[in-house]
C-alpha atoms as a PDB file:
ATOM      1  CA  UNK A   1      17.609   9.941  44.425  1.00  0.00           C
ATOM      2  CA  UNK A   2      13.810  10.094  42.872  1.00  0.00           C
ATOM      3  CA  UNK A   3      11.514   8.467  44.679  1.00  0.00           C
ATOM      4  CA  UNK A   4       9.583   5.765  42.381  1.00  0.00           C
ATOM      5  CA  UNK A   5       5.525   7.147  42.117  1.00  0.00           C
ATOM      6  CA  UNK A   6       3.275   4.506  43.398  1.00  0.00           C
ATOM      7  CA  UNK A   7       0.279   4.242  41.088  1.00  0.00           C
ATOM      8  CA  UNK A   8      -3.568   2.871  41.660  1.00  0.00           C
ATOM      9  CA  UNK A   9      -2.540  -0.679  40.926  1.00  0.00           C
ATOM     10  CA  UNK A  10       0.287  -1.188  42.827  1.00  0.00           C
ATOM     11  CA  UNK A  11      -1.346   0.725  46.028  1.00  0.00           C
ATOM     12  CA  UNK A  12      -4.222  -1.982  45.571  1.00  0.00           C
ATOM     13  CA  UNK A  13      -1.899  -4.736  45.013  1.00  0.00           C
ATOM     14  CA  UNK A  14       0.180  -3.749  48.276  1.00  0.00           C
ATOM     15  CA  UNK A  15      -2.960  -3.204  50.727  1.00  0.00           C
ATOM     16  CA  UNK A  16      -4.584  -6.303  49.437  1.00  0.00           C
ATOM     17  CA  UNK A  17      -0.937  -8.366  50.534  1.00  0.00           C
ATOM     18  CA  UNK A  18      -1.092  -6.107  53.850  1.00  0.00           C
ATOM     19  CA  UNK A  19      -4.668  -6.972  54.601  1.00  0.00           C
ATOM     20  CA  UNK A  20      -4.020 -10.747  54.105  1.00  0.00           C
ATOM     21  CA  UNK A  21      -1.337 -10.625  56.801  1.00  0.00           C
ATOM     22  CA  UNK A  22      -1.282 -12.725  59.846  1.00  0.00           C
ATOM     23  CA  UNK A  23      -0.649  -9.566  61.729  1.00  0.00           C
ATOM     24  CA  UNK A  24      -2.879  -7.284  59.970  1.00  0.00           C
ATOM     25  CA  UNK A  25      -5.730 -10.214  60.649  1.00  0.00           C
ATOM     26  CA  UNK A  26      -5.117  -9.650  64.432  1.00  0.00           C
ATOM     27  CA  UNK A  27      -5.786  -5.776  64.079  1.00  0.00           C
ATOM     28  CA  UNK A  28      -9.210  -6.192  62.625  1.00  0.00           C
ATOM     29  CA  UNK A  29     -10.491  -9.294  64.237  1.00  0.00           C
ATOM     30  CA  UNK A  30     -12.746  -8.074  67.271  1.00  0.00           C
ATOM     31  CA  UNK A  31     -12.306  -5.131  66.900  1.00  0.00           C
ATOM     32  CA  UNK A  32     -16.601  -4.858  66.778  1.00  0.00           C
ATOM     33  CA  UNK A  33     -17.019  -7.256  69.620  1.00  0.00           C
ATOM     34  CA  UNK A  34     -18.564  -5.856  73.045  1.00  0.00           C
ATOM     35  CA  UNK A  35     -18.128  -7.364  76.868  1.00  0.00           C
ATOM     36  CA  UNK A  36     -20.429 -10.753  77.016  1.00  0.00           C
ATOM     37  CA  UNK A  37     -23.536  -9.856  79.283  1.00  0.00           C
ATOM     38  CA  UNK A  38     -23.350 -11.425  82.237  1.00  0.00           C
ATOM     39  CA  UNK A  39     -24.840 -14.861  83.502  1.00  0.00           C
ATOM     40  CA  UNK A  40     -28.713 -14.799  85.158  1.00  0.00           C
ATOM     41  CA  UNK A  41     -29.524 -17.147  87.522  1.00  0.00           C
ATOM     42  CA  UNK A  42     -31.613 -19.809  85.575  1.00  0.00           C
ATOM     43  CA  UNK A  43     -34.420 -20.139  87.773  1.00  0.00           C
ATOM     44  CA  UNK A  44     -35.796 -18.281  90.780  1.00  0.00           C
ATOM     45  CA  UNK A  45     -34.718 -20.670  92.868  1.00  0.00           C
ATOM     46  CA  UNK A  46     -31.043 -20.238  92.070  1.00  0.00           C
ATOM     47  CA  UNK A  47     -32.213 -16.500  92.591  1.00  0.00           C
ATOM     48  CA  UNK A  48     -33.100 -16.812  96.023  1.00  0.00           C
ATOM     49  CA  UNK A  49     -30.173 -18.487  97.235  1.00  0.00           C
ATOM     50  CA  UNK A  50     -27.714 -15.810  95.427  1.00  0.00           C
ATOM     51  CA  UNK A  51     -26.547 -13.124  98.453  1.00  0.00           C
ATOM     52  CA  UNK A  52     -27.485  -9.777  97.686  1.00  0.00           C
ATOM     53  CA  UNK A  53     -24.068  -7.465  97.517  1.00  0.00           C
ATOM     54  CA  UNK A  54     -24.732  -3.720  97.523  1.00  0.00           C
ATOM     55  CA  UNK A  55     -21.313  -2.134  95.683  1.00  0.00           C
ATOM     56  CA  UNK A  56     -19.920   0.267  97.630  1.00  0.00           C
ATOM     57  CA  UNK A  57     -19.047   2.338  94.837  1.00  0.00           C
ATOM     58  CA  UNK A  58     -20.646   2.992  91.591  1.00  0.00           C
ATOM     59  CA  UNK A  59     -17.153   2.000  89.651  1.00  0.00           C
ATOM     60  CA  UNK A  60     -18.085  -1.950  91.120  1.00  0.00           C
ATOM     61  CA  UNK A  61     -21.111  -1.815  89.007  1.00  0.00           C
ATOM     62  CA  UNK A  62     -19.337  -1.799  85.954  1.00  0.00           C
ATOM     63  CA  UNK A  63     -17.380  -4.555  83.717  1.00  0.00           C
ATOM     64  CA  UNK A  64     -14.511  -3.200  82.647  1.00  0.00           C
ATOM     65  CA  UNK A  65     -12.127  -0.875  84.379  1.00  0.00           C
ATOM     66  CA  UNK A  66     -12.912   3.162  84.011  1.00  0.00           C
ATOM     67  CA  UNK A  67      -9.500   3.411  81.984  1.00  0.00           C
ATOM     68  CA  UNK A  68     -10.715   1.273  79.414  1.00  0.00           C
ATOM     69  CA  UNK A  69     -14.174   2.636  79.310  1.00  0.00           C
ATOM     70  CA  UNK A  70     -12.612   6.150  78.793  1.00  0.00           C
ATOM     71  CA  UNK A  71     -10.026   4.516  75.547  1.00  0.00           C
ATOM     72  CA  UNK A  72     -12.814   2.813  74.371  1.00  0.00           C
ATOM     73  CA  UNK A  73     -14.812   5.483  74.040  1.00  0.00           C
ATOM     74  CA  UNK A  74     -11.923   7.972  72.544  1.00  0.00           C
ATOM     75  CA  UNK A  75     -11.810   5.337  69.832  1.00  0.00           C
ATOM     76  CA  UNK A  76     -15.230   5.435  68.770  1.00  0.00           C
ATOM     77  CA  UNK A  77     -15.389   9.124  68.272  1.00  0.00           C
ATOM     78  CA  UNK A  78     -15.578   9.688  64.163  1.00  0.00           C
ATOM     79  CA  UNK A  79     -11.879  10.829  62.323  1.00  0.00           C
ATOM     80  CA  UNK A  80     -10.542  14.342  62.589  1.00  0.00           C
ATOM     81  CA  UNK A  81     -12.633  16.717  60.163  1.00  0.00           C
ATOM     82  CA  UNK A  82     -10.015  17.713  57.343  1.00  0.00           C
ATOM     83  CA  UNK A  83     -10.545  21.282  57.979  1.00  0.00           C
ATOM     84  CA  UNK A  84      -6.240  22.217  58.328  1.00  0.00           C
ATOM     85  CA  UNK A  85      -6.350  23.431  54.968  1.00  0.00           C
ATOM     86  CA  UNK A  86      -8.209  23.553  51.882  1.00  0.00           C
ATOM     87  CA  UNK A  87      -7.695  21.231  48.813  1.00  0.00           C
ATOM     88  CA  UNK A  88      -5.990  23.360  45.716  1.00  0.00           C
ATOM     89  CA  UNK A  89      -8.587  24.383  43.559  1.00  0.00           C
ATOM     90  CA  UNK A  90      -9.897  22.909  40.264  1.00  0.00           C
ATOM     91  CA  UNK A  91      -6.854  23.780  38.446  1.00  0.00           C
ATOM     92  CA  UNK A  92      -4.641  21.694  41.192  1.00  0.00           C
ATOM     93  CA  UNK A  93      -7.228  18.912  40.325  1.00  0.00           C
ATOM     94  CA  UNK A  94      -5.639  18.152  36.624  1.00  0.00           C
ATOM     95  CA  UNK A  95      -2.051  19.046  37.409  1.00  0.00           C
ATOM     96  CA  UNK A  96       0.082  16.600  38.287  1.00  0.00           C
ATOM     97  CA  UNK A  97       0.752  15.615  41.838  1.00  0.00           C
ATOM     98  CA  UNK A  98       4.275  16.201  41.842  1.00  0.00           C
ATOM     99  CA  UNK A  99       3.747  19.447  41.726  1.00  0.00           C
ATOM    100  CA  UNK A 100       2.067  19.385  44.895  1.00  0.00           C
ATOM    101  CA  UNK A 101       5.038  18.179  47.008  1.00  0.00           C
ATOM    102  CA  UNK A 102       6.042  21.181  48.744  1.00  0.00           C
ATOM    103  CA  UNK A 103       2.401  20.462  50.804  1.00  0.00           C
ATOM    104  CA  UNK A 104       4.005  17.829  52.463  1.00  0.00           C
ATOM    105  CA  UNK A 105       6.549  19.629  54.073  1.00  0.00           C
ATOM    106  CA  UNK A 106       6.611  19.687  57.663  1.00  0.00           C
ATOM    107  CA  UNK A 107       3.229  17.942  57.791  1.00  0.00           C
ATOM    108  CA  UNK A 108       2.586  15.676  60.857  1.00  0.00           C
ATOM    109  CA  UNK A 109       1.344  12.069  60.239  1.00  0.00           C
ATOM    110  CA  UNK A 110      -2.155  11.240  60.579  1.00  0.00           C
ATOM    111  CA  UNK A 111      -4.233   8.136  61.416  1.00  0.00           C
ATOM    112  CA  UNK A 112      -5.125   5.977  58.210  1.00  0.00           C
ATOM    113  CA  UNK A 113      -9.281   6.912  59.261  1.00  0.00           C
ATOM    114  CA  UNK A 114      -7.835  10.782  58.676  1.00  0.00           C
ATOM    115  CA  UNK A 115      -6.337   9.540  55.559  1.00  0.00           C
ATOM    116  CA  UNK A 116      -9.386   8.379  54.264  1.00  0.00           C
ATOM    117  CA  UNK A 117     -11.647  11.660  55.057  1.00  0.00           C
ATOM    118  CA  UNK A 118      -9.276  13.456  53.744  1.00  0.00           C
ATOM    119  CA  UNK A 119      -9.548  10.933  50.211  1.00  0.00           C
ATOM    120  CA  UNK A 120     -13.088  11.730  50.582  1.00  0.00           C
ATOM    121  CA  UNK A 121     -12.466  15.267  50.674  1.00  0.00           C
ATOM    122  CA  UNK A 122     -11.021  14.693  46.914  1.00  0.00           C
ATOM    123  CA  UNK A 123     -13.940  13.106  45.848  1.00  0.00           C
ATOM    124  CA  UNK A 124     -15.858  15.213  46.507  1.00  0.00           C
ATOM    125  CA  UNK A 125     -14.351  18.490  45.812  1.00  0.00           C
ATOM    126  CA  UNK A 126     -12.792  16.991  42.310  1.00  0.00           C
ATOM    127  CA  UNK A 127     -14.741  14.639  41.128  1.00  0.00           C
ATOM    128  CA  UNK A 128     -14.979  10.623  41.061  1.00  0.00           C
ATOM    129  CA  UNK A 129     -14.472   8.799  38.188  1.00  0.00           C
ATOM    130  CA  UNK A 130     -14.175   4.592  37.480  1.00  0.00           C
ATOM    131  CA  UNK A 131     -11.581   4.442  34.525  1.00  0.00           C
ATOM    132  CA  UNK A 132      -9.675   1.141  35.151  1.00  0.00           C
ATOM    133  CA  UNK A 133      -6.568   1.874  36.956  1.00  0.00           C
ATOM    134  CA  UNK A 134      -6.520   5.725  36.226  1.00  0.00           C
ATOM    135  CA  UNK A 135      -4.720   8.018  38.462  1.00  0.00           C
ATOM    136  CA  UNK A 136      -7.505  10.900  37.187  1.00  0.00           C
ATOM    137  CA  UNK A 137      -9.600  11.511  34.262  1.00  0.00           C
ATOM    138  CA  UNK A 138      -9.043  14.418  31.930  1.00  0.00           C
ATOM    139  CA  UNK A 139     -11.152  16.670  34.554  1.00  0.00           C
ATOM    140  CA  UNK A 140      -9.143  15.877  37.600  1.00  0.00           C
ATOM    141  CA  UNK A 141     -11.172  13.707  38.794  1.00  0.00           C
ATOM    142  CA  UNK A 142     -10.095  10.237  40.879  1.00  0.00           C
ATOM    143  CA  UNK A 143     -11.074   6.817  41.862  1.00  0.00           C
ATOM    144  CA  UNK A 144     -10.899   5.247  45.502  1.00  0.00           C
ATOM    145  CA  UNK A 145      -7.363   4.427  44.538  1.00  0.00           C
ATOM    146  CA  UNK A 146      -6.285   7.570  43.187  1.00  0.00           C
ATOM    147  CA  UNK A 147      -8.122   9.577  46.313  1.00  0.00           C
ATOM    148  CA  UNK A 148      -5.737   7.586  48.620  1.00  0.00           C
ATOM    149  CA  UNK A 149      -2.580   8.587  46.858  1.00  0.00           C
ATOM    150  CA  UNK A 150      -3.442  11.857  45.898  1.00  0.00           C
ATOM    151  CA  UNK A 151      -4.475  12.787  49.806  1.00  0.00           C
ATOM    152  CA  UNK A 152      -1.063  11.346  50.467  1.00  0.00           C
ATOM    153  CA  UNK A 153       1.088  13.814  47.852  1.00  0.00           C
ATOM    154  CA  UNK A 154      -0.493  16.894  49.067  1.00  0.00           C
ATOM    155  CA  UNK A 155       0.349  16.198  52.612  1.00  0.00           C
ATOM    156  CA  UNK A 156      -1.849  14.133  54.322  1.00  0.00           C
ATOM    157  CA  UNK A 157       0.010  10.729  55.647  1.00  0.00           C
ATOM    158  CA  UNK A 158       2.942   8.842  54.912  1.00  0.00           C
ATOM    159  CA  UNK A 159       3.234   5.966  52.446  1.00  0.00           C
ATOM    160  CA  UNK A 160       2.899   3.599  55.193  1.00  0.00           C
ATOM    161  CA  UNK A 161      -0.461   5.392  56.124  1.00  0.00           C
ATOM    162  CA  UNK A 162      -1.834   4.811  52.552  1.00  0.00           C
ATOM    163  CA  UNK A 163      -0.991   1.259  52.623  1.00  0.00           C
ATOM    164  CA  UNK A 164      -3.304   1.020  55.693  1.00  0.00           C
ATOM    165  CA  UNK A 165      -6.065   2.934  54.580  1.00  0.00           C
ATOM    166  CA  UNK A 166      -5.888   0.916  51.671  1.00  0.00           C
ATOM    167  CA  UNK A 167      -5.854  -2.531  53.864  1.00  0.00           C
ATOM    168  CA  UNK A 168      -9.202  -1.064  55.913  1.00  0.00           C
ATOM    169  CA  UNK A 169     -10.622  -0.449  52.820  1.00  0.00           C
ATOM    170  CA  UNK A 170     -10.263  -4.225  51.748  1.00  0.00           C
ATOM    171  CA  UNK A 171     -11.485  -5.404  55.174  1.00  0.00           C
ATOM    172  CA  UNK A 172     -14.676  -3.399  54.916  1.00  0.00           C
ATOM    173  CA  UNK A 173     -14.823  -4.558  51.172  1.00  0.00           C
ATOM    174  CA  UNK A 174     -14.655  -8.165  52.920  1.00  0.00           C
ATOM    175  CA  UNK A 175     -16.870  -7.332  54.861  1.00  0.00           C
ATOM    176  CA  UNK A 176     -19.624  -6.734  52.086  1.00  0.00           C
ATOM    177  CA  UNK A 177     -19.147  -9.505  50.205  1.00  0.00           C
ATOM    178  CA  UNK A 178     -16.589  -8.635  47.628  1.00  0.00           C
ATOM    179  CA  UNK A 179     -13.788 -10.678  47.391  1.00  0.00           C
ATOM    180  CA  UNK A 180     -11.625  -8.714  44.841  1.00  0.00           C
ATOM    181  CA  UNK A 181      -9.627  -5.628  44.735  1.00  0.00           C
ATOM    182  CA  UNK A 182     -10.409  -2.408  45.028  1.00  0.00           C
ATOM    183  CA  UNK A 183      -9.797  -1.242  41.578  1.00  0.00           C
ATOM    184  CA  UNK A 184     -12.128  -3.610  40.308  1.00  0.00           C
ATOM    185  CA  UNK A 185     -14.608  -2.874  42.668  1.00  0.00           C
ATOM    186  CA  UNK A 186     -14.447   1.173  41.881  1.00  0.00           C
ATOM    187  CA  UNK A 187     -14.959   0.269  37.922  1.00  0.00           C
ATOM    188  CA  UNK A 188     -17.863  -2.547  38.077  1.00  0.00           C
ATOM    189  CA  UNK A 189     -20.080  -1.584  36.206  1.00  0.00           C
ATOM    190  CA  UNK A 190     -23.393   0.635  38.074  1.00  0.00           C
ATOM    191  CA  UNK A 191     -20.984   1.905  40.445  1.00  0.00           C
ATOM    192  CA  UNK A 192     -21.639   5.180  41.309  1.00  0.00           C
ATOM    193  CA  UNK A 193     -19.556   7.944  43.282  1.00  0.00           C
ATOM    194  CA  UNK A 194     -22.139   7.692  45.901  1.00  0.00           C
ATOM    195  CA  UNK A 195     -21.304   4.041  46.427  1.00  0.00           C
ATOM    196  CA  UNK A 196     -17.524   5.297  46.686  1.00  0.00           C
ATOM    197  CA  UNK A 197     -18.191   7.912  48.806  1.00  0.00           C
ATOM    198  CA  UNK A 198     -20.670   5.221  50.949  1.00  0.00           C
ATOM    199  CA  UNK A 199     -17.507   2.814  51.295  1.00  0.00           C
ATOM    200  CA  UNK A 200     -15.445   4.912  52.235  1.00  0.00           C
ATOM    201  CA  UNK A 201     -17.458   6.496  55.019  1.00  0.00           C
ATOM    202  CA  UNK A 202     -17.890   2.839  56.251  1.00  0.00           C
ATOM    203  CA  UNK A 203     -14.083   2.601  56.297  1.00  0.00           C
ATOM    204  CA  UNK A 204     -14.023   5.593  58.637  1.00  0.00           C
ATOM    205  CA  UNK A 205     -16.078   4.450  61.118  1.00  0.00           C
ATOM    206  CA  UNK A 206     -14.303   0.795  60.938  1.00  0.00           C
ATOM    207  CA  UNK A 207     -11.099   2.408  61.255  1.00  0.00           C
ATOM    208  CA  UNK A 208     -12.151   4.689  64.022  1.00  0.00           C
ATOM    209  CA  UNK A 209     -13.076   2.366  66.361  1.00  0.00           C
ATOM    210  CA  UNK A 210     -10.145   0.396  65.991  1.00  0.00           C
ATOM    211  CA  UNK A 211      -8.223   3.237  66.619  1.00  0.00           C
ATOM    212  CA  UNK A 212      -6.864   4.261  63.581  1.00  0.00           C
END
């Protein structure tokens, strides 16, 4: 039983509905907020009369427990390089992803921040291009869209993986201003494949620190 191809559309579609999820909200709301500083005394007075504690370890100075310090900080650190292997050359650029399957055999899954430098890799090794809703141009090369599901055929994430990376790529959309789709947002006109490559960077480091 074939499996039906997603196209541009439908991935945009799908991580637009994902990103507008209830659950999906409580991923990416604080995920940029810090520990609240803690309360001064308000006047040297108040000072005064506050006992003076010396910590008798250096782990009482801090806020949050050690654990967390050390996840927090494996979170921040940027997505996994996509150095495994290297994309087909310019000839896999115009033939058709199917053909590619056999990449995605035994293939581990990766985080959708992965996902996404690897769909920059595609950019900018084939090419970005801003025809509505096009998979590729004649030349191979992709939109945002297009980058997502293309990384995803030759072996880099599952479906369910694309549909994330597609739903951080909305949130950091949101988070500019733009209120549309993706698509629409790769094809407006002045868009350049520096601004792609731009967003898509700033989806990386969003993703990251959330980690995925």
């Amino acid at each position: 039983m074939s499996t039906p191809t997603l196209t541009p559309d439908q991935l945009d579609v799908q991580a637009a509905r994902l990103h507008d999820t209830e659950a999906w909200q409580q991923i990416v709301s604080g995920w940029d907020l810090t520990t609240p500083d803690p309360l001064l005394p308000s006047t040297p007075d108040t000072a005064e009369q506050l006992p003076v504690s010396h910590p008798a370890d250096w782990r009482d100075l801090l806020s949050v427990p050690v654990d967390q310090l050390i996840a927090d900080s494996a979170r921040a650190l940027p997505a996994t390089a996509p150095r495994e292997r290297p994309l087909p050359g310019r000839l896999g650029a115009i033939l058709p992803d199917r053909l590619h399957s056999w990449r995605r055999i035994g293939q581990p899954e990766v985080r959708p921040s992965t996902h996404l430098a690897y769909a920059r890799q595609i950019l900018t090794e084939w090419g970005w291009q801003n025809t509505p809703y096009r998979l590729r141009n004649v030349r191979g090369a992709r939109c945002v869209c297009g980058a997502l599901l293309t990384a995803h055929r030759l072996g880099y994430g599952s479906r369910d993986t694309v549909d994330r990376a597609g739903a951080w790529l909305v949130a950091e959309l949101r988070s500019q201003g733009w209120a549309g789709l993706i698509g629409p947002w790769n094809r407006h006109p002045g868009r350049t494949a520096a601004d792609a490559l731009a967003l898509i960077d700033a989806t990386i480091s969003r993703a990251a620190r959330a980690g995925q």
